[in-house]
N, C-alpha and C. Protein backbone atom coordinates (compact mmCIF):
# COMPACT_ATOMS: atom_id res chain seq x y z
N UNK A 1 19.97 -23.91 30.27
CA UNK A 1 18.68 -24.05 30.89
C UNK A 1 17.64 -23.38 30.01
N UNK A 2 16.52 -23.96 29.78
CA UNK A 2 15.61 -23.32 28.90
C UNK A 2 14.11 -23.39 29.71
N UNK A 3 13.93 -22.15 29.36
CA UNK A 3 13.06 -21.05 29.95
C UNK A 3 11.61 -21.07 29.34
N UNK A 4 10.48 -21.06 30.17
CA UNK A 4 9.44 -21.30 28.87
C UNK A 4 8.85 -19.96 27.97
N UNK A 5 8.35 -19.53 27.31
CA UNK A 5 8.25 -19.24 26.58
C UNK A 5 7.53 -17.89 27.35
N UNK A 6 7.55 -16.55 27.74
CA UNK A 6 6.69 -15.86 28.75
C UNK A 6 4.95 -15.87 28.05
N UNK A 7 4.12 -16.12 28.21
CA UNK A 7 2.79 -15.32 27.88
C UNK A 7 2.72 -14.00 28.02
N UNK A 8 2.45 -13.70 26.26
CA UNK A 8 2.26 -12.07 26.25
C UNK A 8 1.44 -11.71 26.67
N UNK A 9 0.52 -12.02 27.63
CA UNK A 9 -1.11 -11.62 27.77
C UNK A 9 -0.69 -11.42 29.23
N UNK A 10 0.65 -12.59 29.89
CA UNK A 10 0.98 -12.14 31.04
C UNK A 10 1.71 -11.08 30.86
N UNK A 11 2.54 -10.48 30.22
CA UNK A 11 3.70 -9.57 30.29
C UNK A 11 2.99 -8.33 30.28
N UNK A 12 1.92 -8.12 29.69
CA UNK A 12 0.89 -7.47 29.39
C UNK A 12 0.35 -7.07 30.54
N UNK A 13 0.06 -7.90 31.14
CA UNK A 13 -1.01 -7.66 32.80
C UNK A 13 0.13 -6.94 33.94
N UNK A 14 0.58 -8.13 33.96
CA UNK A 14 2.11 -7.31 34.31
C UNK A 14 2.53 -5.96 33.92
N UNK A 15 2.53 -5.11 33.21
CA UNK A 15 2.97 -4.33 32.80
C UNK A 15 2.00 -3.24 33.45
N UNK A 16 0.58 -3.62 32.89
CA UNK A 16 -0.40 -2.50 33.55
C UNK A 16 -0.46 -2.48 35.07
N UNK A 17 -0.05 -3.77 35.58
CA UNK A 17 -0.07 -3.58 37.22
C UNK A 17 1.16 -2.76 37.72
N UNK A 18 2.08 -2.99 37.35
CA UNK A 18 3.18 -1.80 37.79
C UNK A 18 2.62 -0.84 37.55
N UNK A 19 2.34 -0.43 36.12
CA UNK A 19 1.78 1.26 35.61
C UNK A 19 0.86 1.39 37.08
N UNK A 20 -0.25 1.15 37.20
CA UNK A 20 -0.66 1.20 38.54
C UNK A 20 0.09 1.39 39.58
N UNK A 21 1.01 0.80 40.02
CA UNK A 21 1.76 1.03 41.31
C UNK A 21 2.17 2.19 41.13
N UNK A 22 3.33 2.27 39.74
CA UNK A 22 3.70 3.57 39.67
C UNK A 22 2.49 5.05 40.24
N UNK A 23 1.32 5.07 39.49
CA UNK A 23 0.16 6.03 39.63
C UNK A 23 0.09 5.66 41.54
N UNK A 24 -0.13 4.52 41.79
CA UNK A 24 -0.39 4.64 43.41
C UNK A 24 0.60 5.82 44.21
N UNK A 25 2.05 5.01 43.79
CA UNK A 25 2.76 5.34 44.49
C UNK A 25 3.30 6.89 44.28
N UNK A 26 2.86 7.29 43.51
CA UNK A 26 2.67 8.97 42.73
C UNK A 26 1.84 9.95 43.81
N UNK A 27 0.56 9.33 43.41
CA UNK A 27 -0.44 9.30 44.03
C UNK A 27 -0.25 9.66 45.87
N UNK A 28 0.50 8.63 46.43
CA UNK A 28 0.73 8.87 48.02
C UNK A 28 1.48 9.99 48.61
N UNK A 29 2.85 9.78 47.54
CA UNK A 29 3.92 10.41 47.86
C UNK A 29 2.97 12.29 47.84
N UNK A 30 2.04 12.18 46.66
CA UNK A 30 2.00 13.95 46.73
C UNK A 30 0.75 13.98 47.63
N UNK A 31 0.35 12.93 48.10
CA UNK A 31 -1.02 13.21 49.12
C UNK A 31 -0.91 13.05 50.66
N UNK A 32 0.40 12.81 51.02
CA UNK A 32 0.76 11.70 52.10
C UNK A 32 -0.52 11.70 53.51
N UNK A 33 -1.40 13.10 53.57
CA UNK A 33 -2.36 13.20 54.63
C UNK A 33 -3.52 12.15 54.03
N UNK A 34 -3.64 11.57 52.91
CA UNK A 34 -4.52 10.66 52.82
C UNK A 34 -4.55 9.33 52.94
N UNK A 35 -3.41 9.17 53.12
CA UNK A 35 -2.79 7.44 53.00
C UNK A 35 -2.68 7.49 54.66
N UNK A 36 -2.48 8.77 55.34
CA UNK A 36 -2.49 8.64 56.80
C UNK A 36 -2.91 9.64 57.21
N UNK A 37 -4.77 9.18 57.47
CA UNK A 37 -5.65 10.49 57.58
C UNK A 37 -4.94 10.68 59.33
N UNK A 38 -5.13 9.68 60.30
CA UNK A 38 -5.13 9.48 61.92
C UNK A 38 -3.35 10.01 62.34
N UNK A 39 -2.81 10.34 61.29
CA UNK A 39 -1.36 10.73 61.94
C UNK A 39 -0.80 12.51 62.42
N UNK A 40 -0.66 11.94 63.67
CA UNK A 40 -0.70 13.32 64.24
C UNK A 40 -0.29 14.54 63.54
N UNK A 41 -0.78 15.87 64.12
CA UNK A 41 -0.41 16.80 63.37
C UNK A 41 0.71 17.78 63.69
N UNK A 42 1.47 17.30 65.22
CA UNK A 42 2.60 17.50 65.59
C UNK A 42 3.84 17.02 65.15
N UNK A 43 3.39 15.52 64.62
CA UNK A 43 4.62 15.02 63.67
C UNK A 43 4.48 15.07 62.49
N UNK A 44 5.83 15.64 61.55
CA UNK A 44 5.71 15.73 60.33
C UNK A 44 5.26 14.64 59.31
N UNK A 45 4.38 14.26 58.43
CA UNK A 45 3.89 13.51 57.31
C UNK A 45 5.57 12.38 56.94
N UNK A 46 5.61 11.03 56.38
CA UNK A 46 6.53 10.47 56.19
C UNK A 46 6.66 11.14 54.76
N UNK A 47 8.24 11.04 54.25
CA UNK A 47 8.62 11.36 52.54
C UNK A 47 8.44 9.64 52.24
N UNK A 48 7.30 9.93 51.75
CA UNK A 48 6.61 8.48 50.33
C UNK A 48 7.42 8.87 49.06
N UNK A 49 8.44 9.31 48.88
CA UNK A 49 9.23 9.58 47.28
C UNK A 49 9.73 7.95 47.06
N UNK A 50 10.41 7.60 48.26
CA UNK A 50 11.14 6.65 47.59
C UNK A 50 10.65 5.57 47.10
N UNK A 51 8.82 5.47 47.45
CA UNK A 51 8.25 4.61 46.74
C UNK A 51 7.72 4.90 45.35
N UNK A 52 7.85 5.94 44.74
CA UNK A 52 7.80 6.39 44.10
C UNK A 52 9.03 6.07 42.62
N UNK A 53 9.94 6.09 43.51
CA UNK A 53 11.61 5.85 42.89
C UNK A 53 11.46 4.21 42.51
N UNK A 54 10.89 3.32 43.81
CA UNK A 54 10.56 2.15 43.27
C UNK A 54 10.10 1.44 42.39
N UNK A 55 8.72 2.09 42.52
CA UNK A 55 7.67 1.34 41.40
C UNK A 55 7.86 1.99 40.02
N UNK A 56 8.46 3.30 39.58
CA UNK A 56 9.38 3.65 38.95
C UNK A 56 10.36 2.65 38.21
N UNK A 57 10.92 2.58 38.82
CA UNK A 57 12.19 1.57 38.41
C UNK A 57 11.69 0.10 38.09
N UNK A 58 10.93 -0.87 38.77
CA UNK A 58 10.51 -1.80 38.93
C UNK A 58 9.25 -1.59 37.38
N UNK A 59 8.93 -0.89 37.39
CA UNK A 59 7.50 -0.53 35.79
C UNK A 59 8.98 -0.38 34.60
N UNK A 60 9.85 0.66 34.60
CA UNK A 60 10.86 0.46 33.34
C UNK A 60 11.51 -0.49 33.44
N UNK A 61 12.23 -1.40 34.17
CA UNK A 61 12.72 -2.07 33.63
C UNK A 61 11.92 -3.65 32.90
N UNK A 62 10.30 -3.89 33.85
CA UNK A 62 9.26 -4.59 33.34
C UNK A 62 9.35 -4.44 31.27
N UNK A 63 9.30 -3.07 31.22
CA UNK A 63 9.06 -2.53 30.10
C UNK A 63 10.26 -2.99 28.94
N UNK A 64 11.22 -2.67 29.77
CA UNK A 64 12.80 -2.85 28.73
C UNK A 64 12.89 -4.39 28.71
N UNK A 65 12.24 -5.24 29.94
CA UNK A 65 13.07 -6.83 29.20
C UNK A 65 11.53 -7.45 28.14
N UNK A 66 10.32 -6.50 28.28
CA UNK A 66 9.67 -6.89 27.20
C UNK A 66 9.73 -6.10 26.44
N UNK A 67 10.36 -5.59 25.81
CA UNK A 67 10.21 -4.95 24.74
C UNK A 67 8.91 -5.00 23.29
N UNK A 68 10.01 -6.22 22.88
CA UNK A 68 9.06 -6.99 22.14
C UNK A 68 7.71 -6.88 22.24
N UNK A 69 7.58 -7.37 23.74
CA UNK A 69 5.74 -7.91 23.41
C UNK A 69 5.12 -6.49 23.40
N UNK A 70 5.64 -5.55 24.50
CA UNK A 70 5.01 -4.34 24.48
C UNK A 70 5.26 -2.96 23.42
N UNK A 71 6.20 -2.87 22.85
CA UNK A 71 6.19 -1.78 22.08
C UNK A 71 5.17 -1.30 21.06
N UNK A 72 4.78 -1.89 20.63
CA UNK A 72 3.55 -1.47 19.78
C UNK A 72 2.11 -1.36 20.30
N UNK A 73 2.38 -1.47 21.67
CA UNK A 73 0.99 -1.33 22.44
C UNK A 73 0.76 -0.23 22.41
N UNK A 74 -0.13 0.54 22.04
CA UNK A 74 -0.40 1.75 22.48
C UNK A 74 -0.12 2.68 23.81
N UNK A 75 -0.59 2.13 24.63
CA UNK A 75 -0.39 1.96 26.15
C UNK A 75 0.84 2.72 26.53
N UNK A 76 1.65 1.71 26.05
CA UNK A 76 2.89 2.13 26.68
C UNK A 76 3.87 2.44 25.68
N UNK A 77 3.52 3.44 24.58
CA UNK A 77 4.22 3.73 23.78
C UNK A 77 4.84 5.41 23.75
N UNK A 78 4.40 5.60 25.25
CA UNK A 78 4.90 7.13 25.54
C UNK A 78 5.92 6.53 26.30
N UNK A 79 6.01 5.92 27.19
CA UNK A 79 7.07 5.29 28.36
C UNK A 79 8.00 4.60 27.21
N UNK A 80 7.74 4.27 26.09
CA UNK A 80 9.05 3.98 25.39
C UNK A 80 9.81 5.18 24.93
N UNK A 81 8.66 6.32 24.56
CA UNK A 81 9.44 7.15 23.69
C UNK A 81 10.14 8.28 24.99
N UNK A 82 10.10 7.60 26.17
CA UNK A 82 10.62 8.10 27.36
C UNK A 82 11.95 7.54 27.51
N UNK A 83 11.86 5.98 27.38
CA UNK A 83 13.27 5.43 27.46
C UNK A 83 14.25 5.37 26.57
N UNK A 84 13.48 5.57 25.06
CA UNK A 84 14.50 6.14 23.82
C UNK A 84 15.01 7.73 23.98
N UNK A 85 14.30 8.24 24.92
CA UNK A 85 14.57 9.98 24.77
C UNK A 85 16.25 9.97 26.01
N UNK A 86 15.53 8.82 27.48
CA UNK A 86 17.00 8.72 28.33
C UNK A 86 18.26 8.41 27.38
N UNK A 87 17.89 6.82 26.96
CA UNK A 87 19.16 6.23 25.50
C UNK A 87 19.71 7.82 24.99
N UNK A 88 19.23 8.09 24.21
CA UNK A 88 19.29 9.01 23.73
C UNK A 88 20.79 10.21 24.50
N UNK A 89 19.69 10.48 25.42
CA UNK A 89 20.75 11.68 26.26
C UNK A 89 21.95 11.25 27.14
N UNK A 90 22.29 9.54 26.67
CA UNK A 90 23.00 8.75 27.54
C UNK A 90 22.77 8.80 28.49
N UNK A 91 22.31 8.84 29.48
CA UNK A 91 21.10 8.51 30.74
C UNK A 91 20.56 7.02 30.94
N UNK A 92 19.98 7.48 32.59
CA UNK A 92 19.58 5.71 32.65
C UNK A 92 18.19 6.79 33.83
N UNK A 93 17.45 5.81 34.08
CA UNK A 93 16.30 6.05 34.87
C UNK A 93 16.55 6.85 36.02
N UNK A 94 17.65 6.54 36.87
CA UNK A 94 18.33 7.21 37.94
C UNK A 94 18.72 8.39 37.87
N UNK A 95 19.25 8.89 37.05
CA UNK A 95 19.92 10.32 36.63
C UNK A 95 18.59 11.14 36.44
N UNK A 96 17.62 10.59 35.39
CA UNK A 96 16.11 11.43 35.30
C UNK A 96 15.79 11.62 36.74
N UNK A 97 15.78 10.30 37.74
CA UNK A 97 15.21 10.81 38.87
C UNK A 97 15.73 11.65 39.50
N UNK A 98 16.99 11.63 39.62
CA UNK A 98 17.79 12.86 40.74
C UNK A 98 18.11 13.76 39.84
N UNK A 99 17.33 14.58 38.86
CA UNK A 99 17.35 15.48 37.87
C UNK A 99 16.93 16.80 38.41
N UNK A 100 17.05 17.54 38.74
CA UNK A 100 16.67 18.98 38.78
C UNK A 100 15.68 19.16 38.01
N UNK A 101 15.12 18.46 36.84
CA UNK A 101 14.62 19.52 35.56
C UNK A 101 14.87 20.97 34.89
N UNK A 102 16.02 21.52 35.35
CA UNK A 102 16.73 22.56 35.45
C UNK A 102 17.17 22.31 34.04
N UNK A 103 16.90 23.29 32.81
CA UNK A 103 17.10 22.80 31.63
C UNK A 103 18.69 23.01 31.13
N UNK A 104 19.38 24.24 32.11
CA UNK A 104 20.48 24.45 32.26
C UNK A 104 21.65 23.10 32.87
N UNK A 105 20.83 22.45 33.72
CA UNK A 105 21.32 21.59 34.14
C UNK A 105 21.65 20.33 33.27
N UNK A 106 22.92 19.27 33.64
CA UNK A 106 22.82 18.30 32.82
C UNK A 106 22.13 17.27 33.31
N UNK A 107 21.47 15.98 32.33
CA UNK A 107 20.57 15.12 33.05
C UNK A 107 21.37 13.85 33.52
N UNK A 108 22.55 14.14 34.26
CA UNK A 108 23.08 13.12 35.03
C UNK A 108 23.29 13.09 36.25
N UNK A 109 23.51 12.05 36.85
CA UNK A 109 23.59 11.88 38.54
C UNK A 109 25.02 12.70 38.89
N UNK A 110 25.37 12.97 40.31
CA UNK A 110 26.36 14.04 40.52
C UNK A 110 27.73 12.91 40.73
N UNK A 111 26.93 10.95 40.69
CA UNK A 111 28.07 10.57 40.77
C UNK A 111 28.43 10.18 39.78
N UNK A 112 28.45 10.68 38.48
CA UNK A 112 28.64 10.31 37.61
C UNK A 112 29.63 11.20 36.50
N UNK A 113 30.40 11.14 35.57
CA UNK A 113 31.26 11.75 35.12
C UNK A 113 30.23 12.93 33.95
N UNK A 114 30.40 13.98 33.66
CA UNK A 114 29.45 14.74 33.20
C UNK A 114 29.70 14.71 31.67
N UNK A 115 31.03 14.39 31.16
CA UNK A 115 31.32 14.44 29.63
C UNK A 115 30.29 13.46 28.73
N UNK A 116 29.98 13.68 27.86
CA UNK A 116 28.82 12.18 27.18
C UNK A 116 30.28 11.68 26.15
């Protein structure tokens, strides 16, 4: 089956609209009294992380199946040298997220085998 050809100008737009979600969804998770000024103050605020974890995931992997068109963008040439730094530490996006930042710590998930 052959596929047409993507437009880089779309992969492009695409790319900055996730980056956006990501910042939204950043954005909520550490503000949550603003996204829901009217919610009572007897019940606790909702945890917005996991949208966070989403648009996350959904922006890198945008990033990894264009490679190509995007790597030399300026733009997004820190978020690469983010996903060469995971490669790198044998890591995948998931393990960064459920990371401690604990420098003592290793940067893998707890279900995962710890030897590299």
């Amino acid at each position: 089956m052959n596929h047409p050809t993507p437009d880089p100008r779309e992969i492009h737009d695409r790319a900055q609209q996730l980056e956006r979600g990501v910042f939204n969804a950043t954005a909520a998770a550490n503000n949550p009294d603003m996204v829901y000024p009217d919610w009572p103050d007897d019940v606790p605020l909702p945890d917005l992380s996991h949208d966070v974890v989403t648009a996350e995931a959904a922006y890198y992997h945008h990033l990894t199946q264009h490679r190509e068109h995007l790597e030399r963008d300026t733009a997004f040439q820190s978020d690469y040298e983010f996903l060469d730094w995971l490669r790198a530490e044998g890591a995948d996006l998931r393990d960064y997220q459920s990371w401690s930042c604990d420098p003592e710590e290793p940067l893998r998930r707890s279900d995962r085998r710890r030897s590299r």
